[in-house]
N, C-alpha and C. Protein backbone atom coordinates (compact mmCIF):
# COMPACT_ATOMS: atom_id res chain seq x y z
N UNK A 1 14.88 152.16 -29.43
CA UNK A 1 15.22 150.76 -29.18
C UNK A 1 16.20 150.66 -28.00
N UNK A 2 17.31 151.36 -27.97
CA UNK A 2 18.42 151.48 -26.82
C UNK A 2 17.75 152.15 -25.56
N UNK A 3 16.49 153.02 -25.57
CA UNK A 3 15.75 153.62 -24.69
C UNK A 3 15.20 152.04 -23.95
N UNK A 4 14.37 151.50 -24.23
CA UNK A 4 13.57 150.62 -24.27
C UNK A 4 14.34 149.28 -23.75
N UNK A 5 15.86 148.99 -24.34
CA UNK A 5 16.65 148.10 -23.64
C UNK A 5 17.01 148.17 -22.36
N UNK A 6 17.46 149.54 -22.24
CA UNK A 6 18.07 150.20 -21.10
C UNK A 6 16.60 149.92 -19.68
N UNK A 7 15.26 150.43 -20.58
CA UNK A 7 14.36 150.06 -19.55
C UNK A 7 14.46 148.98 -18.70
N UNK A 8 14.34 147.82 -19.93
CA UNK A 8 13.93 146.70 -19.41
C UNK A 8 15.53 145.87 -18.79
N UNK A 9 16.44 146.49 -19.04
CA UNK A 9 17.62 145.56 -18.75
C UNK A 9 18.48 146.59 -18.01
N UNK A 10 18.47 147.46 -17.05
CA UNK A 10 19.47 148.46 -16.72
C UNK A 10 21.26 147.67 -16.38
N UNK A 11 21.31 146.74 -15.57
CA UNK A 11 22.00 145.90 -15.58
C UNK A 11 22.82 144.90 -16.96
N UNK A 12 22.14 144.63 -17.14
CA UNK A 12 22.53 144.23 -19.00
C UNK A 12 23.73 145.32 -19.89
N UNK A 13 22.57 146.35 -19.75
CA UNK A 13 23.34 147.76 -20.47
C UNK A 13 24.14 148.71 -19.73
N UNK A 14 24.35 148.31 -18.52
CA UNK A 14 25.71 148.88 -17.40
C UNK A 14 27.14 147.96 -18.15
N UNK A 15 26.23 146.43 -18.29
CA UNK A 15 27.38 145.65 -18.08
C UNK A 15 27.91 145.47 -19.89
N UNK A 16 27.13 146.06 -20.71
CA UNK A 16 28.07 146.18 -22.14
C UNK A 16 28.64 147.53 -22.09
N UNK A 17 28.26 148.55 -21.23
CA UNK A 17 28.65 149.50 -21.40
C UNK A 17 30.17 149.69 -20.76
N UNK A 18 30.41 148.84 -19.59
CA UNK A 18 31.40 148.58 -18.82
C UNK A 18 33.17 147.86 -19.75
N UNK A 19 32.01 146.93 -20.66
CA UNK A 19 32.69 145.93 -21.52
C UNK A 19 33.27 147.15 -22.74
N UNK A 20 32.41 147.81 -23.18
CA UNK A 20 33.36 148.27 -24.45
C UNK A 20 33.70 149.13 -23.56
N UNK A 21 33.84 150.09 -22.60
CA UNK A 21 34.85 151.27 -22.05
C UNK A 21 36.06 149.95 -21.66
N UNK A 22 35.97 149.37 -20.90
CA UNK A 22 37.12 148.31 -20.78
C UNK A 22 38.14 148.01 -22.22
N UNK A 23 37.60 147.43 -23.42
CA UNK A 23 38.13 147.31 -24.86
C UNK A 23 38.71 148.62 -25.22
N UNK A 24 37.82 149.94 -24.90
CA UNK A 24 38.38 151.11 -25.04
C UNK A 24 39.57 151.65 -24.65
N UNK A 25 39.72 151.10 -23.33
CA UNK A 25 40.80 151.71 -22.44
C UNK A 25 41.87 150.11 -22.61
N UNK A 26 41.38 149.14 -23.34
CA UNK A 26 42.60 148.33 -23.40
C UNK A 26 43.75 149.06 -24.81
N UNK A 27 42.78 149.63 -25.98
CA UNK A 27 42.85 149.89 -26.95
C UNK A 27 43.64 151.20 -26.47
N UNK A 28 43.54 151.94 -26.12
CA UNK A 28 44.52 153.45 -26.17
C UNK A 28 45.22 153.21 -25.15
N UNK A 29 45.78 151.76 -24.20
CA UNK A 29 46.82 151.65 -23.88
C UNK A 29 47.65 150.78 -24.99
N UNK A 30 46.73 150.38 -26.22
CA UNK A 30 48.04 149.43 -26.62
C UNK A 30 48.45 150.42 -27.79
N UNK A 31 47.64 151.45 -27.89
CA UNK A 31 48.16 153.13 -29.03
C UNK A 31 49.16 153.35 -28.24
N UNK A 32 49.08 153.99 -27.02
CA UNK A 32 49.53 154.63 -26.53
C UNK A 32 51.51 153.80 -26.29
N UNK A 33 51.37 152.46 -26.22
CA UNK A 33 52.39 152.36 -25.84
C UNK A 33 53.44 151.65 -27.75
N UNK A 34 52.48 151.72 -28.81
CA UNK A 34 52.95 151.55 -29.77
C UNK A 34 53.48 153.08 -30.45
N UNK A 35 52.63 153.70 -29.66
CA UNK A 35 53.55 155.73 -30.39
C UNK A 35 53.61 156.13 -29.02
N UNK A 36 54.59 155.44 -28.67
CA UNK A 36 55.32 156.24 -27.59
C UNK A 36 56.32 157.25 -27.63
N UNK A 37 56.73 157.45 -28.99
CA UNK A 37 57.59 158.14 -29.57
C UNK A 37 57.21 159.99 -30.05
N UNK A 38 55.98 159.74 -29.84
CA UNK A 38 55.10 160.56 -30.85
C UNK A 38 55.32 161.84 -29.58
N UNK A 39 54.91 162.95 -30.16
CA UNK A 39 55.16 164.40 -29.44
C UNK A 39 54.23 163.98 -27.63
N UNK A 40 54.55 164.18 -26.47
CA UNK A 40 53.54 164.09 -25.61
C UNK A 40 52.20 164.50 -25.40
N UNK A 41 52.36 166.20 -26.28
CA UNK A 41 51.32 167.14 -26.78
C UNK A 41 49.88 166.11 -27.26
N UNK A 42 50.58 165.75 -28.57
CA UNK A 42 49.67 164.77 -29.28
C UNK A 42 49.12 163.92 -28.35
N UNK A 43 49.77 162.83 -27.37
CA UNK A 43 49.53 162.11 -26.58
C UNK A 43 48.16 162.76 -25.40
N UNK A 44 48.61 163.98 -24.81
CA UNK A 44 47.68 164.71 -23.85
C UNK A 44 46.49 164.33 -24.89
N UNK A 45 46.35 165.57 -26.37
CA UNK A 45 45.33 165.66 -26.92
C UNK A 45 44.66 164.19 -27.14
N UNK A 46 45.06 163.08 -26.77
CA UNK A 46 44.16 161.93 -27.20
C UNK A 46 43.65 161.65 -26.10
N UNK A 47 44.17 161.65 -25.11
CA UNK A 47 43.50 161.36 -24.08
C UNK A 47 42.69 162.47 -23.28
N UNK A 48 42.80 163.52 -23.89
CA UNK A 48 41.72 164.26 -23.44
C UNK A 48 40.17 163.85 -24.55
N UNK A 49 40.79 163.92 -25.60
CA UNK A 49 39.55 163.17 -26.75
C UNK A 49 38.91 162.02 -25.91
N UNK A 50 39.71 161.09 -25.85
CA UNK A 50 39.49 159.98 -25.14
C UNK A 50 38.43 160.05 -24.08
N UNK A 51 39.00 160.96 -22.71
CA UNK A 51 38.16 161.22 -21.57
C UNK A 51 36.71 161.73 -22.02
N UNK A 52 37.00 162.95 -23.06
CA UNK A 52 35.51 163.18 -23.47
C UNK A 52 34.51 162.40 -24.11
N UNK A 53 35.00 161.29 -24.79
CA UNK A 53 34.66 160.37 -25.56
C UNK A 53 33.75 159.49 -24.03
N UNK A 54 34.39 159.27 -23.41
CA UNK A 54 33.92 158.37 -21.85
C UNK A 54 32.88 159.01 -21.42
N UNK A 55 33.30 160.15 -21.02
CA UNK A 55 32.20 161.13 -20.06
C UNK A 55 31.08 161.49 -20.83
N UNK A 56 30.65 161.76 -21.94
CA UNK A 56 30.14 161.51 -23.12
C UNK A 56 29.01 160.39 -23.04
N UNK A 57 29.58 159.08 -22.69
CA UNK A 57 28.73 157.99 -23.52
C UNK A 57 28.43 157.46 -21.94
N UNK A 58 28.56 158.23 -21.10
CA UNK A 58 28.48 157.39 -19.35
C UNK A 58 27.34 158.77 -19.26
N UNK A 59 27.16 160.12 -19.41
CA UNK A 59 25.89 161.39 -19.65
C UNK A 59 25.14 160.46 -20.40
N UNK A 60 25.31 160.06 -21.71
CA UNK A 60 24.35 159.40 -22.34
C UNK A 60 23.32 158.23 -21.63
N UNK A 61 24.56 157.53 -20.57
CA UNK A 61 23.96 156.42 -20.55
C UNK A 61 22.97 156.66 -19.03
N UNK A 62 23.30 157.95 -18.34
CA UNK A 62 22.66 158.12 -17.05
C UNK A 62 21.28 158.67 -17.98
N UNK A 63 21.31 159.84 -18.47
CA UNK A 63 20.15 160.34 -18.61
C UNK A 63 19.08 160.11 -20.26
């Protein structure tokens, strides 16, 4: 079904895909600045989660 959207709408599904990485990256700045307290360690490890989480669903969405 997401194969088949992507066909017929490449534009469409750039532009939700754009929309939740945007919500995404509004979202682990408003973590990020509510545990600001928290070890930096921890902090790296989320945003490396994070990055893979991106690079991840942007592979998905090229191929």
């Amino acid at each position: 079904m997401l194969i088949l959207n992507r066909a017929r709408a490449p534009e469409l599904h750039a532009g939700a895909l754009f929309h939740v990485l945007k919500q995404l990256r509004q979202g682990m700045v408003k973590y990020m600045t509510v545990k600001r307290r928290c070890y930096p360690m921890l902090r790296t490890i989320l945003m490396i989660i994070g990055a893979i989480v991106v690079i991840g669903a942007i592979i998905r969405f090229v191929f």
